[in-house]
C-alpha atoms as a PDB file:
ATOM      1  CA  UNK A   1      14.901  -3.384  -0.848  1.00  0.00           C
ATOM      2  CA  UNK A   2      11.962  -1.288  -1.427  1.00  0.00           C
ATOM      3  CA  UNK A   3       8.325  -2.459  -1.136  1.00  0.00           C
ATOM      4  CA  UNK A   4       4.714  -1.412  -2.770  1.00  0.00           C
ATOM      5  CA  UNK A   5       1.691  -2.196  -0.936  1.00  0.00           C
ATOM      6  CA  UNK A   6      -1.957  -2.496  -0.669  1.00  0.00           C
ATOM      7  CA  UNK A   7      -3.411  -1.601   2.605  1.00  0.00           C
ATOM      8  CA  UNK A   8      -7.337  -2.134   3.040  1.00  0.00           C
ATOM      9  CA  UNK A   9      -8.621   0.415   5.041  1.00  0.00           C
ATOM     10  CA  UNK A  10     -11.549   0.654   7.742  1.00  0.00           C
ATOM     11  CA  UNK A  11     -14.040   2.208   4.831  1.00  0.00           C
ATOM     12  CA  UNK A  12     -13.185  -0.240   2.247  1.00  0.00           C
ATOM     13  CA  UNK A  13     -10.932   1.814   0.115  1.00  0.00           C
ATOM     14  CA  UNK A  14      -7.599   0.391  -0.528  1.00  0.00           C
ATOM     15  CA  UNK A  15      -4.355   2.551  -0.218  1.00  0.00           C
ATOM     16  CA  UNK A  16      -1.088   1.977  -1.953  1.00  0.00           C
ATOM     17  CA  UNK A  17       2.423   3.032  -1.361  1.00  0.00           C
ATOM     18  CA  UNK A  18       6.057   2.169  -0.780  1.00  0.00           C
ATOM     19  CA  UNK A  19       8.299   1.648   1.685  1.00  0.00           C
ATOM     20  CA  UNK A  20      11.224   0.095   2.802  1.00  0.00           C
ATOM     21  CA  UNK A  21      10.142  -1.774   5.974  1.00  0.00           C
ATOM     22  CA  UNK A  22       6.591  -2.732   6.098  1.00  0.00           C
ATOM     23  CA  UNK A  23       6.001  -3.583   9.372  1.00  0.00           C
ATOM     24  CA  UNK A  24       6.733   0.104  11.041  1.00  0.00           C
ATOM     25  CA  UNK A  25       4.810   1.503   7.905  1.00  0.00           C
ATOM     26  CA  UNK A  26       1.618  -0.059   8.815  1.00  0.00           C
ATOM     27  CA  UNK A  27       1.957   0.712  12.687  1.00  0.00           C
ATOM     28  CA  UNK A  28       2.764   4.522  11.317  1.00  0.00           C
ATOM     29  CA  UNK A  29       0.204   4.179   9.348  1.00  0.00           C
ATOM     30  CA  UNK A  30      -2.384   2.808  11.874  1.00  0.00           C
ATOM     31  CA  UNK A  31      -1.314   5.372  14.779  1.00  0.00           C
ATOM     32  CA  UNK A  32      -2.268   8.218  11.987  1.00  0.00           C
ATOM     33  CA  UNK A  33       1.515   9.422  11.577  1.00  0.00           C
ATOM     34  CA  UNK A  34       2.049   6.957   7.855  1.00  0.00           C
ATOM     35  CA  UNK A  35       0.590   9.799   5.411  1.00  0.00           C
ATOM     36  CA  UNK A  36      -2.180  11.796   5.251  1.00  0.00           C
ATOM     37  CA  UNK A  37      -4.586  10.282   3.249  1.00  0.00           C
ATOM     38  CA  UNK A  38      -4.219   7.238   5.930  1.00  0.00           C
ATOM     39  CA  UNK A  39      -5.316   9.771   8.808  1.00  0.00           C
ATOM     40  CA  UNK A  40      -8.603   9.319   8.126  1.00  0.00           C
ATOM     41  CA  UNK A  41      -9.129   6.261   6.622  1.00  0.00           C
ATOM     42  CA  UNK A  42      -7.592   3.907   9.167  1.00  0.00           C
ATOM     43  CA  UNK A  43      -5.763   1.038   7.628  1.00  0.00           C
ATOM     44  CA  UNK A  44      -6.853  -2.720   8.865  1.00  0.00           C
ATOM     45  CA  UNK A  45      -4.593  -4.988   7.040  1.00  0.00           C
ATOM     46  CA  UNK A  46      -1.699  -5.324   4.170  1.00  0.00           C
ATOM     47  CA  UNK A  47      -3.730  -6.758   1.819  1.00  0.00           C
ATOM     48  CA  UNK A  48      -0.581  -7.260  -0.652  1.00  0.00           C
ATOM     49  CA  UNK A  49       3.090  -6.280  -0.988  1.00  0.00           C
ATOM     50  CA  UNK A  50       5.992  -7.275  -4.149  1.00  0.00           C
ATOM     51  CA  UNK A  51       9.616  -6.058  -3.382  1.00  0.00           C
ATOM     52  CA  UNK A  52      11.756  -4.210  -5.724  1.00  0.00           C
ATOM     53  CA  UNK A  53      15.339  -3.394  -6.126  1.00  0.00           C
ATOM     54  CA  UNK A  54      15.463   0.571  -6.574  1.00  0.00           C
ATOM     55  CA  UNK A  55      13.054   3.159  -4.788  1.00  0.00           C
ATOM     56  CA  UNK A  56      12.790   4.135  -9.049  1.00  0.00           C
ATOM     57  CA  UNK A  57      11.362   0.939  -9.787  1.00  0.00           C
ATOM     58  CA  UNK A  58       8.921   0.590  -6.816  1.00  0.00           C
ATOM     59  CA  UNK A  59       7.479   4.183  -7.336  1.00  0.00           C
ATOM     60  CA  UNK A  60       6.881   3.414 -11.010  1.00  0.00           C
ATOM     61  CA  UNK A  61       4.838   0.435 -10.035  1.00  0.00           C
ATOM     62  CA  UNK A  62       2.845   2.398  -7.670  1.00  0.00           C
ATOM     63  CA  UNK A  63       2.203   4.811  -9.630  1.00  0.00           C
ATOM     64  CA  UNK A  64       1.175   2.008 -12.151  1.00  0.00           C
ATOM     65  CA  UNK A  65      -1.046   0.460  -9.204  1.00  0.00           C
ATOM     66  CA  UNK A  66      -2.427   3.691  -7.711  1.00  0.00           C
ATOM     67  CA  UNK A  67      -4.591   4.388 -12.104  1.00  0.00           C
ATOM     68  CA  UNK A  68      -5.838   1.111 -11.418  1.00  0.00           C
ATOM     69  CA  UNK A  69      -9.670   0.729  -9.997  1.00  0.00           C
ATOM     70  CA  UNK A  70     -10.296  -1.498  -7.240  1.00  0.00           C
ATOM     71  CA  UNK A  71     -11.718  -4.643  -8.910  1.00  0.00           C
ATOM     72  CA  UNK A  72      -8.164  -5.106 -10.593  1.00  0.00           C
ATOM     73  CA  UNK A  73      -5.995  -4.576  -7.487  1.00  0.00           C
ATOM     74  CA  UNK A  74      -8.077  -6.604  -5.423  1.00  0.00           C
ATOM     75  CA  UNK A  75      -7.505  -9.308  -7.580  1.00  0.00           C
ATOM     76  CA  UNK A  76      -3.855  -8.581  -7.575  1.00  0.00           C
ATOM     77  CA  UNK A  77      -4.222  -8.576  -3.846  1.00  0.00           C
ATOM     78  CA  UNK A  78      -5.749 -12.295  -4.505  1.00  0.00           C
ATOM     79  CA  UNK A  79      -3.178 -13.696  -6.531  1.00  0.00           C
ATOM     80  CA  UNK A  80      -0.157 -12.677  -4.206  1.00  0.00           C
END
């Protein structure tokens, strides 16, 4: 099962991607080995994650996700 996420990071922006275990993700993510973008905006918490069957499926909702602005995945985020 693959997974999309919201992470919030420490400067308030909010970073999405996929993975297939969430957990070791967000430590990868936190030690500054997850991705680059992460590197220097250190992650704080999973603000939200769905599941999906097929790595297709979850990187067509992330890419969905990611042309969103903030206000609409935070309340996303919310509604988990």
């Amino acid at each position: 099962m693959w997974r999309v996420y919201l992470l919030l990071c420490k400067d308030t922006c909010i970073y999405t991607g996929i993975t297939t275990d969430l957990k070791k993700r967000f430590v990868a993510h936190a030690a500054g080995k997850g991705g680059r973008y992460t590197r220097s905006h250190k992650p704080v918490k999973i603000l939200y994650s769905e599941t999906h069957r097929t790595k297709s499926k979850a990187l067509k909702r992330e890419a969905e996700i990611k042309k969103w602005k903030r206000g609409k995945k935070l309340a996303l985020a919310k509604n988990k």
